[in-house]
C-alpha atoms as a PDB file:
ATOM      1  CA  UNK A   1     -28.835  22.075 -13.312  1.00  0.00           C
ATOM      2  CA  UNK A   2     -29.714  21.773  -9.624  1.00  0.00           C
ATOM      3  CA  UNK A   3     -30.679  17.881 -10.102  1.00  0.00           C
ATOM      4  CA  UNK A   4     -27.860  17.065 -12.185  1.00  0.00           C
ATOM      5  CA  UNK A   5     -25.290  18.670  -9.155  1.00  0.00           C
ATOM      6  CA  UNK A   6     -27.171  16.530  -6.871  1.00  0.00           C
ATOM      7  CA  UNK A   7     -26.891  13.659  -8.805  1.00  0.00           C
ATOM      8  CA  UNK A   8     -23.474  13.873  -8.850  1.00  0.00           C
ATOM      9  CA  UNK A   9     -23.059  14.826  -4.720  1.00  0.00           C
ATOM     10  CA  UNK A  10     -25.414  11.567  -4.342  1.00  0.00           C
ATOM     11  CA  UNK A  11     -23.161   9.325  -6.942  1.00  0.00           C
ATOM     12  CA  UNK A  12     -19.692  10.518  -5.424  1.00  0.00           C
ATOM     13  CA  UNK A  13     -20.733   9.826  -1.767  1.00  0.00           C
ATOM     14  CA  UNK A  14     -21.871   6.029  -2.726  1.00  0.00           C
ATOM     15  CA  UNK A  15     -18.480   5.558  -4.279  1.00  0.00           C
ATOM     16  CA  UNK A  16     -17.291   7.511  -1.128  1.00  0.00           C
ATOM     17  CA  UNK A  17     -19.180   4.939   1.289  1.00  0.00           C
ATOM     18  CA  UNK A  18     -17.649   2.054  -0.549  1.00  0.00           C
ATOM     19  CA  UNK A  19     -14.252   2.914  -1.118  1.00  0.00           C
ATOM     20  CA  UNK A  20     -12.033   5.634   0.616  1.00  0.00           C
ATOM     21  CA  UNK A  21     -10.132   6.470  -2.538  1.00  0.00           C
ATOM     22  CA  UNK A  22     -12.847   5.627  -5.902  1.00  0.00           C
ATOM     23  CA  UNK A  23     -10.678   4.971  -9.509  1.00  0.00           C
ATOM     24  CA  UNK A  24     -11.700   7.049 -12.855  1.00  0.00           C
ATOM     25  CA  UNK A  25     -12.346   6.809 -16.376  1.00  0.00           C
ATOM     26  CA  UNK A  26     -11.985   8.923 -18.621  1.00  0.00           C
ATOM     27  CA  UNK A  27     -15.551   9.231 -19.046  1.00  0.00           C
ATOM     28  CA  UNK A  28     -16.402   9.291 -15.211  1.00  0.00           C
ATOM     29  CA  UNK A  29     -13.230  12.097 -14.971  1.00  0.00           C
ATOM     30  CA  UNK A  30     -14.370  14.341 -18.070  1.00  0.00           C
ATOM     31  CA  UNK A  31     -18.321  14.388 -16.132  1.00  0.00           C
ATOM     32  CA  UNK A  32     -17.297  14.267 -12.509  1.00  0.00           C
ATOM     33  CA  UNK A  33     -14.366  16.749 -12.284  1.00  0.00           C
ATOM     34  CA  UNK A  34     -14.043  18.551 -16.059  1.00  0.00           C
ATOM     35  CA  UNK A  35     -17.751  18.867 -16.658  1.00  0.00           C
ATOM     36  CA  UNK A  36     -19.882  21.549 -14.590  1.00  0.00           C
ATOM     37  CA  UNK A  37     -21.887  21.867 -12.250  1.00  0.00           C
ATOM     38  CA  UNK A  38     -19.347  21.485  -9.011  1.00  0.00           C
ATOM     39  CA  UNK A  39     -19.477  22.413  -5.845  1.00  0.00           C
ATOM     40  CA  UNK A  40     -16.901  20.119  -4.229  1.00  0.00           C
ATOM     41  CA  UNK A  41     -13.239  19.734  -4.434  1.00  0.00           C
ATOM     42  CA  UNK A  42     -11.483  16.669  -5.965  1.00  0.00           C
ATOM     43  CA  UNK A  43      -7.991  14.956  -5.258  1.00  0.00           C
ATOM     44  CA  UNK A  44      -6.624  13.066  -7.727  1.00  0.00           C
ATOM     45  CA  UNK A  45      -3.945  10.969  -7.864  1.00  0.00           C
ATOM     46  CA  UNK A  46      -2.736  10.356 -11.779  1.00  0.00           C
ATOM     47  CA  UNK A  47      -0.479   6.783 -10.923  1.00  0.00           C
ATOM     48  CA  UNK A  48       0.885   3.849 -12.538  1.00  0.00           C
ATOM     49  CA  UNK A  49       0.617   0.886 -10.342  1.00  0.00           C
ATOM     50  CA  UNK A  50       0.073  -2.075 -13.001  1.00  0.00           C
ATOM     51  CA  UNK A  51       3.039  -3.943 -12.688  1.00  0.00           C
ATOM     52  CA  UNK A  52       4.527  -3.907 -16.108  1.00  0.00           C
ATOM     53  CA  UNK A  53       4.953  -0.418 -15.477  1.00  0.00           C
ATOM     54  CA  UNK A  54       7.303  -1.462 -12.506  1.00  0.00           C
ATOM     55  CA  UNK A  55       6.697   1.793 -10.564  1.00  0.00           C
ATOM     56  CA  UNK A  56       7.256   1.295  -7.021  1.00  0.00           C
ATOM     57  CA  UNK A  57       7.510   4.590  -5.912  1.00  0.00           C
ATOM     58  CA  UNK A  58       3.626   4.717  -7.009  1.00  0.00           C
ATOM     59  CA  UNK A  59       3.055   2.184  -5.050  1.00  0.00           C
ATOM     60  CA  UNK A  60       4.463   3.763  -1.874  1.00  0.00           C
ATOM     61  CA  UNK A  61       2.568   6.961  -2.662  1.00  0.00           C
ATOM     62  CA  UNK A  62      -0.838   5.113  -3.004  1.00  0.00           C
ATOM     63  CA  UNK A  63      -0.001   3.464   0.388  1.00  0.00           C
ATOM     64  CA  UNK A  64       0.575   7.163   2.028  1.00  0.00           C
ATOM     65  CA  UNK A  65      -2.523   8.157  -0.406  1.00  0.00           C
ATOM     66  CA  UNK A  66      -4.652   5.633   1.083  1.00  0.00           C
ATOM     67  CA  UNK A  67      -4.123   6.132   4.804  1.00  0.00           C
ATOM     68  CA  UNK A  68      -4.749  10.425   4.162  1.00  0.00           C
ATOM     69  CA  UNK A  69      -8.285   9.467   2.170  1.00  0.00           C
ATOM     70  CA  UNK A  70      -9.144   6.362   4.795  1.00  0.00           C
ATOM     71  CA  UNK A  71      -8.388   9.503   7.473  1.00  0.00           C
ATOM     72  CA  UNK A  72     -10.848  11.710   6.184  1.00  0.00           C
ATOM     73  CA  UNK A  73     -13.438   9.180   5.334  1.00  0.00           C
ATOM     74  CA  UNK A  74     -13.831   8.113   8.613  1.00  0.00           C
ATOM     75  CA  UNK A  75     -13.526  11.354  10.751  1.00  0.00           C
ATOM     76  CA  UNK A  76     -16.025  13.653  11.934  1.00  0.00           C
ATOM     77  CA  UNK A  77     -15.608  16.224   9.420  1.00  0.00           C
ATOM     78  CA  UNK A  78     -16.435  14.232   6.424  1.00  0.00           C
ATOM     79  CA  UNK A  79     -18.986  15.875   4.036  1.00  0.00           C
ATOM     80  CA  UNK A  80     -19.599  16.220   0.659  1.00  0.00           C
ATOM     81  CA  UNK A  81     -17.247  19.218  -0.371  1.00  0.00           C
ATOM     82  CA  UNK A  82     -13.975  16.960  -0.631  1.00  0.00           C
ATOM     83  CA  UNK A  83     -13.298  13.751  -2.467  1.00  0.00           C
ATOM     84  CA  UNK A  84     -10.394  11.399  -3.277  1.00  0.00           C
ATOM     85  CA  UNK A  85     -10.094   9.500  -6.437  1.00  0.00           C
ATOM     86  CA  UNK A  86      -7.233   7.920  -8.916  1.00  0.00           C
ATOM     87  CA  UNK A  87      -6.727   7.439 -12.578  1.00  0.00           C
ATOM     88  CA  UNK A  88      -3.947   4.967 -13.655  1.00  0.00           C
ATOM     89  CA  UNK A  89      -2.285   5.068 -16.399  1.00  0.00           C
ATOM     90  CA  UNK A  90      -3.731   2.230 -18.153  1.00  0.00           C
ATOM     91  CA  UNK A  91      -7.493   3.107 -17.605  1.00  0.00           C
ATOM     92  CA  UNK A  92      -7.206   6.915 -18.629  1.00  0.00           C
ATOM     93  CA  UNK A  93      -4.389   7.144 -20.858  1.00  0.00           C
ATOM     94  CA  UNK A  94      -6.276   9.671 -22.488  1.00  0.00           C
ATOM     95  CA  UNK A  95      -6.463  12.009 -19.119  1.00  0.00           C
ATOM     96  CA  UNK A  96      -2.701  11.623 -19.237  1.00  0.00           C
ATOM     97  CA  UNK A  97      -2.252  13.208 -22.303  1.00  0.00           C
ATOM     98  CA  UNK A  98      -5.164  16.107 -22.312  1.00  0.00           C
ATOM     99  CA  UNK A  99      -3.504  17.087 -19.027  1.00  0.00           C
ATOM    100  CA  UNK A 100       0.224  16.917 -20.153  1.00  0.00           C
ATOM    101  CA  UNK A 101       0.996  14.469 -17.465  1.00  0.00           C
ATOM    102  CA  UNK A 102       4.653  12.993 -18.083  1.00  0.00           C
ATOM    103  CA  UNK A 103       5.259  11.473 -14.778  1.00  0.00           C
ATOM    104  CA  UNK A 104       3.485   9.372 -12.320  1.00  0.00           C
ATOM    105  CA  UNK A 105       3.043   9.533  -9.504  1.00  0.00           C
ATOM    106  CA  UNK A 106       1.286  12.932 -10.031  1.00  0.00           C
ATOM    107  CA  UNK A 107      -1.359  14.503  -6.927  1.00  0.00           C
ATOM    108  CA  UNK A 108      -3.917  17.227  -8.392  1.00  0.00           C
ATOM    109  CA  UNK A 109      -6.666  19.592  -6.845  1.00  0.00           C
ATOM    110  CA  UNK A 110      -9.799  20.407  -8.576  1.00  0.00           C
ATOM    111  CA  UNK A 111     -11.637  23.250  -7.162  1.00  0.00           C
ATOM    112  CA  UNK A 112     -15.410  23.555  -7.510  1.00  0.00           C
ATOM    113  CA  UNK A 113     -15.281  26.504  -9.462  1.00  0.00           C
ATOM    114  CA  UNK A 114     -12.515  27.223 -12.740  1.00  0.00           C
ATOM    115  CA  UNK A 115      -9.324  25.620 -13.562  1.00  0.00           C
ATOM    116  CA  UNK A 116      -6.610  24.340 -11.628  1.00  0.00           C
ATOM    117  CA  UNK A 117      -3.796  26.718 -10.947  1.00  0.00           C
ATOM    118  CA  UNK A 118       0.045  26.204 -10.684  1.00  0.00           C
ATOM    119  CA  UNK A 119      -0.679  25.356  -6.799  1.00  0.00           C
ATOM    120  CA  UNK A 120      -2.726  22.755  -7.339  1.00  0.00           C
ATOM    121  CA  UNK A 121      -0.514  20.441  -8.513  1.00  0.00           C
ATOM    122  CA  UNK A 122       1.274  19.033  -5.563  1.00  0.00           C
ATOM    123  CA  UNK A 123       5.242  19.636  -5.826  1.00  0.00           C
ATOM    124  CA  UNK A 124       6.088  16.161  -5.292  1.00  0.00           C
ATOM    125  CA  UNK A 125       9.895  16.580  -5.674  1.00  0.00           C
ATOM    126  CA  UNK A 126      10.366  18.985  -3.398  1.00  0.00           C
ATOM    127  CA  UNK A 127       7.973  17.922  -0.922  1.00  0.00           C
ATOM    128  CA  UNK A 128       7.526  13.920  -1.187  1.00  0.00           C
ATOM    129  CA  UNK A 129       3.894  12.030  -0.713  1.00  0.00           C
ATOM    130  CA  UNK A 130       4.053  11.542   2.851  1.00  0.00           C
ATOM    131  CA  UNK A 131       0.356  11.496   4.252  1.00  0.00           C
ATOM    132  CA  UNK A 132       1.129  14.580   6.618  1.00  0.00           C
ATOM    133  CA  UNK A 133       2.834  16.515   3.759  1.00  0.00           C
ATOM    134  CA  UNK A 134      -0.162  15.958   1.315  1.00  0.00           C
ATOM    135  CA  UNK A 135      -2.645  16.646   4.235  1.00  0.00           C
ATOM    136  CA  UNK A 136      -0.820  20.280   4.471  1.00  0.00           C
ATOM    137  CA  UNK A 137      -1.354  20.739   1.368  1.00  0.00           C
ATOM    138  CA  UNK A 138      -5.002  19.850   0.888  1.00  0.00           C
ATOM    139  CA  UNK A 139      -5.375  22.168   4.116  1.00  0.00           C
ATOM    140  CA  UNK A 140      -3.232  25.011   1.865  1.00  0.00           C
ATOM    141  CA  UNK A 141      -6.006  24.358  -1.454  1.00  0.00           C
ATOM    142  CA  UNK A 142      -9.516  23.739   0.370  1.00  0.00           C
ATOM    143  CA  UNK A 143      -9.164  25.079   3.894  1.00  0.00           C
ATOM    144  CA  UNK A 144      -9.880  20.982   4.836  1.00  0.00           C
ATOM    145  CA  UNK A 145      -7.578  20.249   7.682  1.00  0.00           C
ATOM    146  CA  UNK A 146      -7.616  16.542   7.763  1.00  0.00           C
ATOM    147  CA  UNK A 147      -5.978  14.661  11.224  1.00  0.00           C
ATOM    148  CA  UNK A 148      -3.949  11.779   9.705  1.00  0.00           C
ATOM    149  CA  UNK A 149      -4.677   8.217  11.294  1.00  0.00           C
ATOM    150  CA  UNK A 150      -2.077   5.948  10.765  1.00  0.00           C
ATOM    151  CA  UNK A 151      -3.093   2.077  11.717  1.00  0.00           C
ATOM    152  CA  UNK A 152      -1.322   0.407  14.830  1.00  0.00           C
ATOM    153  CA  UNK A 153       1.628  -1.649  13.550  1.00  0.00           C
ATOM    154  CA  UNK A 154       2.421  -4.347  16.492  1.00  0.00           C
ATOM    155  CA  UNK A 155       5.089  -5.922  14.297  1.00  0.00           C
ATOM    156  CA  UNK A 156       7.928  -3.542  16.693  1.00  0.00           C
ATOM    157  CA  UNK A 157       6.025  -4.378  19.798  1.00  0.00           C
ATOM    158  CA  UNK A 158       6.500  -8.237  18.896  1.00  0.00           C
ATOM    159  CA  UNK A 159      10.269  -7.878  17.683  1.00  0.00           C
ATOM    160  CA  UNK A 160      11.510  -6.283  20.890  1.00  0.00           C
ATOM    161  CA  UNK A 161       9.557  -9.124  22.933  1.00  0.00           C
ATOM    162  CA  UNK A 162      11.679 -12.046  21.019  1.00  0.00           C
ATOM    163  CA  UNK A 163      14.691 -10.130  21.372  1.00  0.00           C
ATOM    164  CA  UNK A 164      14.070  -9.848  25.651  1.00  0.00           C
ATOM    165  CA  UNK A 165      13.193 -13.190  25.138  1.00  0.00           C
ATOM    166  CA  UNK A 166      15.938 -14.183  23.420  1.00  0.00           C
ATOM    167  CA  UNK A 167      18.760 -11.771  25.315  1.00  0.00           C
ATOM    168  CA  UNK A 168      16.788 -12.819  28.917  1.00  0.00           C
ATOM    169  CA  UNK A 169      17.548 -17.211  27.612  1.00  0.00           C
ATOM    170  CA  UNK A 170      20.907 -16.101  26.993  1.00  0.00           C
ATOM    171  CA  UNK A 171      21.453 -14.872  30.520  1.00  0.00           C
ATOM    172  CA  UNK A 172      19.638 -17.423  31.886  1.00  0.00           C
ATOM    173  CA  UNK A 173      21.662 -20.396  30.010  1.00  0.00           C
ATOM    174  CA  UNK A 174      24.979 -18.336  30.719  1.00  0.00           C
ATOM    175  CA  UNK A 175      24.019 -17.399  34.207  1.00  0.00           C
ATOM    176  CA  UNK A 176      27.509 -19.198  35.931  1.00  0.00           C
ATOM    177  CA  UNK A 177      29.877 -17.101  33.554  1.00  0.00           C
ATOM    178  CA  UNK A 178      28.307 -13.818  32.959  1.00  0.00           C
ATOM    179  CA  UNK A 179      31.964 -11.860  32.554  1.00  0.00           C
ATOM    180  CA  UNK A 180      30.880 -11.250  28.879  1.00  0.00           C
ATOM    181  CA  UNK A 181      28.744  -8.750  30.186  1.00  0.00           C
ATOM    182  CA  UNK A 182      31.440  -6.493  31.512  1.00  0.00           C
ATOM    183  CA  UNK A 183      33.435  -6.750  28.040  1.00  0.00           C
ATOM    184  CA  UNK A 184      33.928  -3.075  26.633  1.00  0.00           C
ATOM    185  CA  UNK A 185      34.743  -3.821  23.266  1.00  0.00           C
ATOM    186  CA  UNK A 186      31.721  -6.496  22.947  1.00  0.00           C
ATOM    187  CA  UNK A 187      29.318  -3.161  24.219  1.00  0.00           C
ATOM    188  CA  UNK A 188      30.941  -0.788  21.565  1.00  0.00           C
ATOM    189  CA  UNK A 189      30.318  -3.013  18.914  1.00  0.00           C
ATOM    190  CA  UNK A 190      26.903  -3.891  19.664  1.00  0.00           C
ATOM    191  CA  UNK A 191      26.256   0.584  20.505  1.00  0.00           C
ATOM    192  CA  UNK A 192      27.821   1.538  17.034  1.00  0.00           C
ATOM    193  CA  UNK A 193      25.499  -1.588  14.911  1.00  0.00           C
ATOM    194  CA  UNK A 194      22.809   0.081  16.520  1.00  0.00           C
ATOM    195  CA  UNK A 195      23.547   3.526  16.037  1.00  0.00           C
ATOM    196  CA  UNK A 196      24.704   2.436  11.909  1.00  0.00           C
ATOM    197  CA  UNK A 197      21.407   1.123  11.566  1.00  0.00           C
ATOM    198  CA  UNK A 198      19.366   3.813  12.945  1.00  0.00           C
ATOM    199  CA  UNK A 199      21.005   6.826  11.328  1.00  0.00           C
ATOM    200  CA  UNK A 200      21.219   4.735   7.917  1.00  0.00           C
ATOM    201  CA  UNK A 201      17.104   4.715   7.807  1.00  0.00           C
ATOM    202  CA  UNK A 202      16.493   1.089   8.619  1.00  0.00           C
ATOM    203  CA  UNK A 203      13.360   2.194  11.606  1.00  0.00           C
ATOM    204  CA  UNK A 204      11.945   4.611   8.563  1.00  0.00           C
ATOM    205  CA  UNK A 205      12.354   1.077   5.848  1.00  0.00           C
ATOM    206  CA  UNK A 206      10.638  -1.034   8.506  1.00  0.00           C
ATOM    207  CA  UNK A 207       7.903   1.575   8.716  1.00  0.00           C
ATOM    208  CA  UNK A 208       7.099   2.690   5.461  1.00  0.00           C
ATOM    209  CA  UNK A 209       8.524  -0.882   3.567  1.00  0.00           C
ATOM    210  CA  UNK A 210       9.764   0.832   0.163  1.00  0.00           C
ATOM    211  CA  UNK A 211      11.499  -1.031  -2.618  1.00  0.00           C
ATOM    212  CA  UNK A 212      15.138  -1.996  -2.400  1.00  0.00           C
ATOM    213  CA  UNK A 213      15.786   0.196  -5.740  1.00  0.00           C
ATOM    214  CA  UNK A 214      14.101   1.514  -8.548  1.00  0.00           C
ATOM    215  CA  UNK A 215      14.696   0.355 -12.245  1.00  0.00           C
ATOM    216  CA  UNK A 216      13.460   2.872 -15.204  1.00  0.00           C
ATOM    217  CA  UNK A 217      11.321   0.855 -17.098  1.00  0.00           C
ATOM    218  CA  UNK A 218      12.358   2.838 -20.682  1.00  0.00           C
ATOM    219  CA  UNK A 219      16.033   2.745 -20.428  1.00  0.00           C
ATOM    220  CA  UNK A 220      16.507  -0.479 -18.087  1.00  0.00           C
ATOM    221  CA  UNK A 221      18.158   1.863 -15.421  1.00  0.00           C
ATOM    222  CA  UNK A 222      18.610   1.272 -11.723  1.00  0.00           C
ATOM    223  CA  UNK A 223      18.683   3.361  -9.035  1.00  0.00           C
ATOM    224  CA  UNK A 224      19.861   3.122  -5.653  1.00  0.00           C
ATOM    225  CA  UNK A 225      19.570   6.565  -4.364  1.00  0.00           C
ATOM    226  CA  UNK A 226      16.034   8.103  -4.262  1.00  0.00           C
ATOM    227  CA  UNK A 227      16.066  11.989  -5.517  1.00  0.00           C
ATOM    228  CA  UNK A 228      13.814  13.086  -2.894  1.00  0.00           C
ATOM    229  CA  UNK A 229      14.019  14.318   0.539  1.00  0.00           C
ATOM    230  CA  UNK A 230      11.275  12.437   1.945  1.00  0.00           C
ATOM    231  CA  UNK A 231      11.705   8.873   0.332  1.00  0.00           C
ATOM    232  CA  UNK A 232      14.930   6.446   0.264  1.00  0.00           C
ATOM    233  CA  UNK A 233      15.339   2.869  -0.876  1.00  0.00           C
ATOM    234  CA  UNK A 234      16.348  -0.199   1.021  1.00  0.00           C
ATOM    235  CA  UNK A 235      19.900   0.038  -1.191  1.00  0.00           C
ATOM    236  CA  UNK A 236      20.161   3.693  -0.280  1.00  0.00           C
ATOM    237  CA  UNK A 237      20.155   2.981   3.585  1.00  0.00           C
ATOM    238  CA  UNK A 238      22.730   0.315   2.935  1.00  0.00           C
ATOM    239  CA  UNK A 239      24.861   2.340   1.275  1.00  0.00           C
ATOM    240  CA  UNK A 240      24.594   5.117   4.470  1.00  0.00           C
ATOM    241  CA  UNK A 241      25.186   2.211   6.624  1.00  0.00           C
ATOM    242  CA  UNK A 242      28.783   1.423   4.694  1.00  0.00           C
ATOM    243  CA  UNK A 243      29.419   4.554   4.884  1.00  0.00           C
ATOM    244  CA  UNK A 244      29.079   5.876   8.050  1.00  0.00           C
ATOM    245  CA  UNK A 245      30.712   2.816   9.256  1.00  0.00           C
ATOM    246  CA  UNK A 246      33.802   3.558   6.571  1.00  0.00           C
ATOM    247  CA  UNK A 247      34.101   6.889   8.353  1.00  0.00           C
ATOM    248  CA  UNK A 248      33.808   5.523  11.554  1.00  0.00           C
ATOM    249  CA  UNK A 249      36.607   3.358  11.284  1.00  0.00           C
ATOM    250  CA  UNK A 250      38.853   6.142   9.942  1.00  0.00           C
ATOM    251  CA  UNK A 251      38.105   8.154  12.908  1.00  0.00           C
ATOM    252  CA  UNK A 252      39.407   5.010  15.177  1.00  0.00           C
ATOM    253  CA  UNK A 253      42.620   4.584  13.083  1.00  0.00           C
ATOM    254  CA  UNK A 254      43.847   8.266  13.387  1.00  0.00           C
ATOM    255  CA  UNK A 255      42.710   7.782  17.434  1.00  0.00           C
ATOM    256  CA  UNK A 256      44.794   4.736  17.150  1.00  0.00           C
ATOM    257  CA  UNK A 257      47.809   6.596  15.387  1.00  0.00           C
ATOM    258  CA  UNK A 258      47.711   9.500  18.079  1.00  0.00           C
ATOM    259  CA  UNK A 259      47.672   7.195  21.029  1.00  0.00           C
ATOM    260  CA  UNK A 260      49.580   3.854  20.304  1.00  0.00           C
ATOM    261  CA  UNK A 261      53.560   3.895  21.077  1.00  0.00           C
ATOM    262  CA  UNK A 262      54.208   1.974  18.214  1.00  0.00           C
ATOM    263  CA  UNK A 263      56.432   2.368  15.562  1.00  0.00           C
ATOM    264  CA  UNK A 264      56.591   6.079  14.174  1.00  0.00           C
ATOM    265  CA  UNK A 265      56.532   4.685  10.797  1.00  0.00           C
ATOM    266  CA  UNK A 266      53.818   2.236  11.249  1.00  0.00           C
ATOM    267  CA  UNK A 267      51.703   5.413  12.926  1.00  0.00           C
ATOM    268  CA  UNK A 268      52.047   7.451  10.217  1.00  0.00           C
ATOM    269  CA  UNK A 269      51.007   4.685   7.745  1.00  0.00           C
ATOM    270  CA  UNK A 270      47.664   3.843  10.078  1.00  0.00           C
ATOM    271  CA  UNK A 271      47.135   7.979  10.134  1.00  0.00           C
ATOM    272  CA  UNK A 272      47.548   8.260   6.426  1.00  0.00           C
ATOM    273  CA  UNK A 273      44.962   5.284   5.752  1.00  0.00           C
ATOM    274  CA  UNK A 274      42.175   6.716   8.342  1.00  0.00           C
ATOM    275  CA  UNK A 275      42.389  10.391   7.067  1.00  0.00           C
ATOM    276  CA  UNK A 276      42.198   8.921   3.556  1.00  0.00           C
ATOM    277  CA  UNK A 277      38.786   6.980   4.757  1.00  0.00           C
ATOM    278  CA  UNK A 278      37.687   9.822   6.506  1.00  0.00           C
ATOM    279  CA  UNK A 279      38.119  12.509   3.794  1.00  0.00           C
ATOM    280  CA  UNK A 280      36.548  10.384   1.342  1.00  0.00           C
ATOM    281  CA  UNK A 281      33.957   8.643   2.302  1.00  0.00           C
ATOM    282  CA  UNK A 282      32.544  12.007   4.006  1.00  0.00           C
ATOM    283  CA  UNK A 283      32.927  13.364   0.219  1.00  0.00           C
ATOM    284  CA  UNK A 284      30.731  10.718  -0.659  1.00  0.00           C
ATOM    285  CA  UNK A 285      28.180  11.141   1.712  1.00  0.00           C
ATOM    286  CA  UNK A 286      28.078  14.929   1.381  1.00  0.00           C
ATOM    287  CA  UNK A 287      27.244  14.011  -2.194  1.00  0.00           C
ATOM    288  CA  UNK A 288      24.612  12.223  -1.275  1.00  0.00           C
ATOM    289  CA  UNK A 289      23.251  14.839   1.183  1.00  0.00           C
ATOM    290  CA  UNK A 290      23.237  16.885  -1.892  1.00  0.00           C
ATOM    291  CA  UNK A 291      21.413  14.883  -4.509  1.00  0.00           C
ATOM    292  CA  UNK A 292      18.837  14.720  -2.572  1.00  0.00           C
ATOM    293  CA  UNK A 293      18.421  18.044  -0.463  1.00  0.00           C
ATOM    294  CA  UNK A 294      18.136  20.408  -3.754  1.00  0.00           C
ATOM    295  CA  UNK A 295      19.975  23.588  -3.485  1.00  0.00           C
ATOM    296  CA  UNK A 296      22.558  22.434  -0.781  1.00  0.00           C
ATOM    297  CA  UNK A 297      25.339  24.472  -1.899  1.00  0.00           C
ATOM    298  CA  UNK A 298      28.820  23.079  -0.127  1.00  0.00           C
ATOM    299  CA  UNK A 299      30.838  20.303  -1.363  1.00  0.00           C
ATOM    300  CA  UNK A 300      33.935  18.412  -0.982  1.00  0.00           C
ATOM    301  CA  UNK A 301      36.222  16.292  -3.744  1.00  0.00           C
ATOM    302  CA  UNK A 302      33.041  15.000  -5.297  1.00  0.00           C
ATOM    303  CA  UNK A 303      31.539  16.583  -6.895  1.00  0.00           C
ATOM    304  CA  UNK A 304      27.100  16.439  -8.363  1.00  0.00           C
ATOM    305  CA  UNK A 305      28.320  15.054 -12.093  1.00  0.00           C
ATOM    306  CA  UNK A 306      31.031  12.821 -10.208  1.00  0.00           C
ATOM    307  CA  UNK A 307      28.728  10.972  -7.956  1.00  0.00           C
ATOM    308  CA  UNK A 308      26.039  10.535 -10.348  1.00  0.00           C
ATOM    309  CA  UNK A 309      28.429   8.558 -12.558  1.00  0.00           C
ATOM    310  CA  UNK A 310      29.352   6.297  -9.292  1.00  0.00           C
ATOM    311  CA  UNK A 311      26.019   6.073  -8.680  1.00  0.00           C
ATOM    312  CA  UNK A 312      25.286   4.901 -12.803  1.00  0.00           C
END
């Protein structure tokens, strides 16, 4: 029994040496992780990532996947009591179905000794697959802490140093006439694009790179609006972005209606139309806020059922 446990140890850590993450079988799953002897832990990830299946969010949660198991392979810590592998869907449909696995993606702990409990399967909707979120959780099941190691990204670096480049030619070319500088309304505009695209998500897209939407491969289905907490598509931040810049302009109409000395009638027209975007378009976006923070219990005009049929 001994030999066979230490075959196993040996086996795992070659797979281990050669690849961060190692894929599965059904027979390497039913003698590495179902079959005694064990006396190591095992995360797996149960995905879908061929691409007829079309699932991107798999995608972005072997990507988060990756960089946790890359972070433990290569720190200081890393022994032979934890190990990271995957079955897709299409290599261990079997697994799928002895395991009553309906979705993907899907994160499970084996423990060395007995079966998995309720805890160890990783509450993905609640939680998301972020690297740091999964790490916790590892940390929660094994008493592992792992310190996650993201890779240098230098893409940021070399944007900003076109866009000096760029703003400093600009100067430079329009150095006898520089009164656009000292234009107020040029400044606002360029302060609120900014601020639309940062609180729409567009630094966390550029980051993390998800899909601009989601289509259900069964019923043909799209979807714009991610129902998790810790994930958003490139469609969802536009859709903030529109929004907050709907609201936005509301807010400057009634400013305009309550400081112009217009026309009373033409004021009350202009206050009319940005209350109307205002109250609205906030509905909207608190329906949002809803859909994906679970258990958010305030709303206004729209309602859950509403927006999910706006969304469809």
């Amino acid at each position: 029994m001994s030999n066979l446990l230490a075959e196993k140890v040996e086996q795992l850590m070659e797979w281990s040496s050669r690849r961060s993450v190692f894929r599965m079988n059904g027979d390497k799953f039913r003698k590495f992780i179902k079959a005694p002897p064990r006396n190591y832990s095992m995360i797996v990830m149960f995905t879908a990532l061929q691409p007829q299946r079309q699932c991107s969010v798999c995608r972005l949660a072997n990507e988060e996947y990756q960089i946790l198991a890359n972070s433990w392979r290569y720190s200081s810590a890393f022994c032979n009591k934890l190990f990271f592998s995957k079955v897709d869907y299409d290599e261990g449909t079997d697994i799928f179905q002895q395991l009553n696995i309906n979705s993907a993606p899907t994160f499970m702990h084996f423990p060395p000794k007995g079966r998995p409990k309720r805890a160890d399967t990783f509450d993905l909707q609640r939680i998301g697959f972020g690297a740091e979120q999964l790490a916790k959780w590892i940390a929660d099941r094994t008493d592992v802490h792992i310190r996650v190691f993201r890779p240098p990204n230098y893409s940021g670096t070399i944007a900003l140093a076109l866009l000096v480049s760029l703003v400093g030619g600009l100067l430079y070319l329009r150095r006898n006439n520089l009164e656009f500088i000292y234009n107020k309304t040029g400044w606002a505009m360029v302060s609120l694009c900014i601020v639309f695209a940062m609180t729409s998500g567009q630094m966390w897209n550029h980051i993390r790179g998800p899909p601009y939407a989601h289509k259900n491969p069964h019923n043909g289905q799209v979807s714009y609006i991610h129902g998790s907490s810790q994930v958003q598509f490139v469609a969802e931040s536009h859709i903030i972005l529109v929004l907050n810049a709907a609201i936005t302009m509301g807010m400057v109409l009634l400013n305009e209606a309550a400081t112009s000395k217009g026309d009373v009638g033409k004021r009350r027209i202009i206050c009319l139309v940005g209350l109307g975007l205002v109250v609205f378009f906030f509905s909207f976006l608190l329906s949002i806020f809803r859909s994906k923070y679970h258990g958010y219990p305030y709303s206004f005009l729209i309602s859950g059922s509403s927006f999910s049929l706006m969304i469809m």
